[in-house]
Protein backbone atom coordinates (compact mmCIF):
# COMPACT_ATOMS: atom_id res chain seq x y z
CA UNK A 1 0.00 0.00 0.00
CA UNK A 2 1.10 3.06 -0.93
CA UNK A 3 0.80 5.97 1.56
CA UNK A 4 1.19 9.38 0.78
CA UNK A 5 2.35 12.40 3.68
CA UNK A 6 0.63 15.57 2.15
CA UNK A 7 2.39 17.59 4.96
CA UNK A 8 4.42 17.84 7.94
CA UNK A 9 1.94 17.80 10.83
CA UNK A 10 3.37 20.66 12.75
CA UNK A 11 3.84 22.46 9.31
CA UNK A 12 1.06 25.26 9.74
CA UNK A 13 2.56 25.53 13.46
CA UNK A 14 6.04 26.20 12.31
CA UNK A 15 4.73 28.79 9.27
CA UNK A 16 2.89 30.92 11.84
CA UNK A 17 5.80 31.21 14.14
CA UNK A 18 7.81 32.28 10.84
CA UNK A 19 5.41 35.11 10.67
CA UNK A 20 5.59 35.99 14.61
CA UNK A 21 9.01 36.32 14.27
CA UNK A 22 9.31 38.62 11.05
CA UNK A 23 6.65 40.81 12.75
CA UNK A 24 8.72 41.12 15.83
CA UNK A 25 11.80 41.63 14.60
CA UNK A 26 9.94 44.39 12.62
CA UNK A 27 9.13 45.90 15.64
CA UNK A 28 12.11 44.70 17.35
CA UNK A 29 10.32 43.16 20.21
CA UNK A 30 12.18 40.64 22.31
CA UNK A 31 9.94 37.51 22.86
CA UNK A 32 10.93 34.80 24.99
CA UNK A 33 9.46 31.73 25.86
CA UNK A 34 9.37 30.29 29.86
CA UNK A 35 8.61 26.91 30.17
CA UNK A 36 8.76 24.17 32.90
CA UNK A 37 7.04 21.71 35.31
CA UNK A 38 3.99 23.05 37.29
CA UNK A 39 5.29 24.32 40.23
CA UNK A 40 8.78 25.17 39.15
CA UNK A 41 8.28 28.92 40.30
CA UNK A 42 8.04 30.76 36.35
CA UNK A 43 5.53 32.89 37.91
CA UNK A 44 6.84 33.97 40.91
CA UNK A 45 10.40 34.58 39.09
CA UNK A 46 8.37 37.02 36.59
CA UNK A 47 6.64 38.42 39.63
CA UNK A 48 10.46 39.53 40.74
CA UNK A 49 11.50 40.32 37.30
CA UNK A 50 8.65 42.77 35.24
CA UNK A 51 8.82 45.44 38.16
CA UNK A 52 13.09 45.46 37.79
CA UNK A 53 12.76 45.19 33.94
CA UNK A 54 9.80 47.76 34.06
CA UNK A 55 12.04 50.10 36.52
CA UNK A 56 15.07 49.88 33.49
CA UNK A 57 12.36 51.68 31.17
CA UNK A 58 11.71 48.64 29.30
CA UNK A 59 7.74 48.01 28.05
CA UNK A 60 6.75 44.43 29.07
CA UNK A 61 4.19 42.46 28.13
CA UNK A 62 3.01 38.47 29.15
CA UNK A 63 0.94 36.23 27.47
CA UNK A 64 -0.21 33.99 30.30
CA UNK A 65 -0.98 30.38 29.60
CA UNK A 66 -2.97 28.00 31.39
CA UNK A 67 -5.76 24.94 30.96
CA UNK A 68 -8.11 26.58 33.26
CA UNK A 69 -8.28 29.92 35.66
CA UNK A 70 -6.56 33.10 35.30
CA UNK A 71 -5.02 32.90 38.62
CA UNK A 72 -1.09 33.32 37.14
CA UNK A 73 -2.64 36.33 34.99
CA UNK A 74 -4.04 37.98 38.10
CA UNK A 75 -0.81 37.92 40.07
CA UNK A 76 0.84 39.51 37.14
CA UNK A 77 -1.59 41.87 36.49
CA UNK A 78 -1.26 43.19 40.01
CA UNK A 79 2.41 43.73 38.88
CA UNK A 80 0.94 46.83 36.87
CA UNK A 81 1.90 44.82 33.66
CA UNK A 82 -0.54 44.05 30.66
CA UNK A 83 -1.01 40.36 30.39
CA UNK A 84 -3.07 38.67 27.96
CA UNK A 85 -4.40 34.92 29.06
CA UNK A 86 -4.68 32.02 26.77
CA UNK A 87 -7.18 28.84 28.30
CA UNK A 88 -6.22 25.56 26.47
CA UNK A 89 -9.68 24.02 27.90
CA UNK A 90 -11.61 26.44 25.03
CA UNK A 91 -9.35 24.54 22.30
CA UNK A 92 -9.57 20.85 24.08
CA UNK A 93 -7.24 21.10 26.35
CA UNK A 94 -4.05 21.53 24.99
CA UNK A 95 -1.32 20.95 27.43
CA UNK A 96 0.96 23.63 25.12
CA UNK A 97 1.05 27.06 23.67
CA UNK A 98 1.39 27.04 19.84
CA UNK A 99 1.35 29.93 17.26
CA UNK A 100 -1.73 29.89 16.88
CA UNK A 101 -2.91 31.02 19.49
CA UNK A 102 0.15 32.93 20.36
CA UNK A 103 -0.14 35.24 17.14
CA UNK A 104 -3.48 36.43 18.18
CA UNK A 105 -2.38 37.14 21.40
CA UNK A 106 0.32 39.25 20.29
CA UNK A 107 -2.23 41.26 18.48
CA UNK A 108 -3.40 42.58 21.68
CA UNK A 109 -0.39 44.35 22.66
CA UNK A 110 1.07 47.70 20.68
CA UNK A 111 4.19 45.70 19.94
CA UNK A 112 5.82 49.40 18.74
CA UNK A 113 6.23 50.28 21.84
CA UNK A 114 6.80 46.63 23.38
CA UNK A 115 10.34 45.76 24.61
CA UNK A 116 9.54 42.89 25.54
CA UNK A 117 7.04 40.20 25.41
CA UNK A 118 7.36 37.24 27.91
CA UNK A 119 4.90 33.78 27.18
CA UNK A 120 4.75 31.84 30.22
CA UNK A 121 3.71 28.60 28.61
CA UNK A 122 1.34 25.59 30.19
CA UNK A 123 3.16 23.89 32.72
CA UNK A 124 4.71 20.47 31.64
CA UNK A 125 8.25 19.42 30.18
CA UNK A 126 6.92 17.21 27.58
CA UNK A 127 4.55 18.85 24.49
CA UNK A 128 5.39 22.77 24.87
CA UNK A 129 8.72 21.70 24.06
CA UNK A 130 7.61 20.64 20.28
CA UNK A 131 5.75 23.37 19.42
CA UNK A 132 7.57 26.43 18.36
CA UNK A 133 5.29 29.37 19.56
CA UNK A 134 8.04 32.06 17.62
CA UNK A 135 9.65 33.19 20.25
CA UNK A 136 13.25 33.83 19.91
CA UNK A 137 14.53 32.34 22.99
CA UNK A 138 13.11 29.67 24.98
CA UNK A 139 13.70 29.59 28.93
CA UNK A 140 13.09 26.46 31.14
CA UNK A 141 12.52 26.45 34.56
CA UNK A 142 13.54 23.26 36.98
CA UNK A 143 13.45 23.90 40.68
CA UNK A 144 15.48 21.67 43.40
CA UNK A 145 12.12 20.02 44.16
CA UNK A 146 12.37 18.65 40.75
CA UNK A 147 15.15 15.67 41.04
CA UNK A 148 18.42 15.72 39.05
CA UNK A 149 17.23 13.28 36.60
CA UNK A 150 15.03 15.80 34.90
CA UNK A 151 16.90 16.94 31.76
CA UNK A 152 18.01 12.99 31.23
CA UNK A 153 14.07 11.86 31.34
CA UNK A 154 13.08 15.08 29.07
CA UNK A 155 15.37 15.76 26.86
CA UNK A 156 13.71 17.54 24.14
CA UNK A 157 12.95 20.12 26.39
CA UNK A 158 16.74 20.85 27.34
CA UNK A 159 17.54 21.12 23.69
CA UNK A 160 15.28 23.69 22.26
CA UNK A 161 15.83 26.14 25.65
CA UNK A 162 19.32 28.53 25.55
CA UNK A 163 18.46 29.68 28.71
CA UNK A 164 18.27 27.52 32.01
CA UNK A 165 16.78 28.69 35.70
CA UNK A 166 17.06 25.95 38.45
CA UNK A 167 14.85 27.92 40.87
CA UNK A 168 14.01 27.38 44.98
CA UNK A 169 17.85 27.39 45.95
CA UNK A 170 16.90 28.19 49.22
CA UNK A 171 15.23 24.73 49.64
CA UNK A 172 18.77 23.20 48.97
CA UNK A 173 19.76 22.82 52.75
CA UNK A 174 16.35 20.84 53.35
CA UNK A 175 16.87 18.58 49.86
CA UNK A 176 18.34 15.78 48.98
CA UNK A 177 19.42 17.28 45.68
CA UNK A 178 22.74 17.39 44.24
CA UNK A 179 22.96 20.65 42.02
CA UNK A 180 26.35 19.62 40.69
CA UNK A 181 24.63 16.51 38.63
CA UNK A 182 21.85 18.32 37.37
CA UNK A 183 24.24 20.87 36.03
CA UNK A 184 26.42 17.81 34.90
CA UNK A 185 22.67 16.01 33.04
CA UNK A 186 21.67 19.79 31.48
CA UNK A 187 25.69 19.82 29.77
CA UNK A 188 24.96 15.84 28.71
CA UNK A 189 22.13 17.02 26.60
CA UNK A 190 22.85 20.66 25.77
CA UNK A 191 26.13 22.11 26.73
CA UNK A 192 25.81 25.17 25.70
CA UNK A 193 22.94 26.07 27.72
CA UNK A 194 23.58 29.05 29.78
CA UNK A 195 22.11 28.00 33.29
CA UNK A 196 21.67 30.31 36.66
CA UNK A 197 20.81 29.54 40.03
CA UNK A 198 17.90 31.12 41.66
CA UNK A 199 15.96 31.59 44.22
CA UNK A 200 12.55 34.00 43.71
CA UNK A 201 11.92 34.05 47.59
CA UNK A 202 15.62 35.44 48.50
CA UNK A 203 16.17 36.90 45.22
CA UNK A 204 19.04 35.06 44.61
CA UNK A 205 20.18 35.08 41.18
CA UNK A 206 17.38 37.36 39.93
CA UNK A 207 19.70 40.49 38.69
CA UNK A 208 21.77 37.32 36.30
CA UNK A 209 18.31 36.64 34.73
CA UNK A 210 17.41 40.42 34.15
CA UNK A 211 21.05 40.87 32.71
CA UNK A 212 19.99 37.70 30.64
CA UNK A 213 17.07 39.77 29.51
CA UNK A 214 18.98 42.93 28.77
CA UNK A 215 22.04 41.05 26.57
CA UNK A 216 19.16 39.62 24.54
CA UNK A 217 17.31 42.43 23.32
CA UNK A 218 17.01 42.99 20.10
């Protein structure tokens, strides 16, 4: 039997994030793209980062997503920053963020005057990892609650992030966690992955990730 593949199934995923990115670099609006397990701490590291970034003169913007609520949204919100919130549960479900719903999104922000545009994706380490959402940097988030294991059991999403946060260093003195070998697993699968240490409750590490922020703009 013959079988013919009309098209690459994440084909019209991968054209739209073309066309995010030409429009952004139009306007030469930084997007980058935070990703991690639920509970990793993304939102409460943008929580410390949008007022510093804000306080630099930089316009920031968040596209919030989530299956359900618009709890994450809220707490940014209260940050005095405009945030836009995508729901997977109105298109099924999805457990990701992809350009399609990440274009419109976009639309809702004057991205003339935007510096920056931050997409805190769905939380999970497995499917927002394939989908490119046109962002041009992708962030992932692992805290020391996490395991060292993480980057060895999920690789995909080490490889497609440049930029790596392991979060809730303060926790290190109550863990059982050995931040030497999850450095060691991130450089097995992608050493050249810049990585920081952080902690958003002490504000450890926070100024590295706004300097990350600042040496990326466009």
């Amino acid at each position: 039997m013959k079988i013919n593949i009309i098209r690459k199934v994440l084909e019209v995923n991968d054209r739209l994030a073309d066309e995010i990115r030409e429009k952004t670099n139009l306007y030469k609006t930084l997007v980058v793209n935070i990703m991690s397990s639920p509970g990793s701490g993304k939102t409460s590291i943008l929580e410390k980062i949008l007022p510093l970034l804000t306080e630099k003169g930089y316009n920031v913007g968040v596209i919030e997503g989530d299956i359900a609520t618009i709890k994450d949204a809220q707490r940014i919100s209260n940050k005095n920053i405009p945030v836009t919130q995508i729901n997977t549960d109105k298109f099924g479900g999805d457990c990701h963020l992809g350009s399609e719903v990440i274009l419109p999104a976009l639309e809702t922000f004057d991205l003339e005057k935007m510096d920056i545009v931050i997409i805190e994706n769905v939380g999970n380490l497995v499917c927002p990892a394939e989908f490119d959402t046109g962002s041009d940097y992708n962030i992932v988030v692992i805290s020391t609650t996490e395991g060292e294991d993480k980057p060895l059991k999920y690789p995909l999403m080490f490889r497609v992030c440049q930029f790596g946060i392991i979060n809730k260093i303060d926790l290190l003195p109550y863990l059982d966690f050995d931040i030497s070998e999850l450095k060691t697993n991130i450089n097995k699968i992608n050493p050249n992955m810049e990585i920081v240490e952080s902690s958003a409750k002490t504000v450890d590490g926070i100024e590295k990730i706004i300097n990350w922020f600042e040496n990326h703009l466009k």
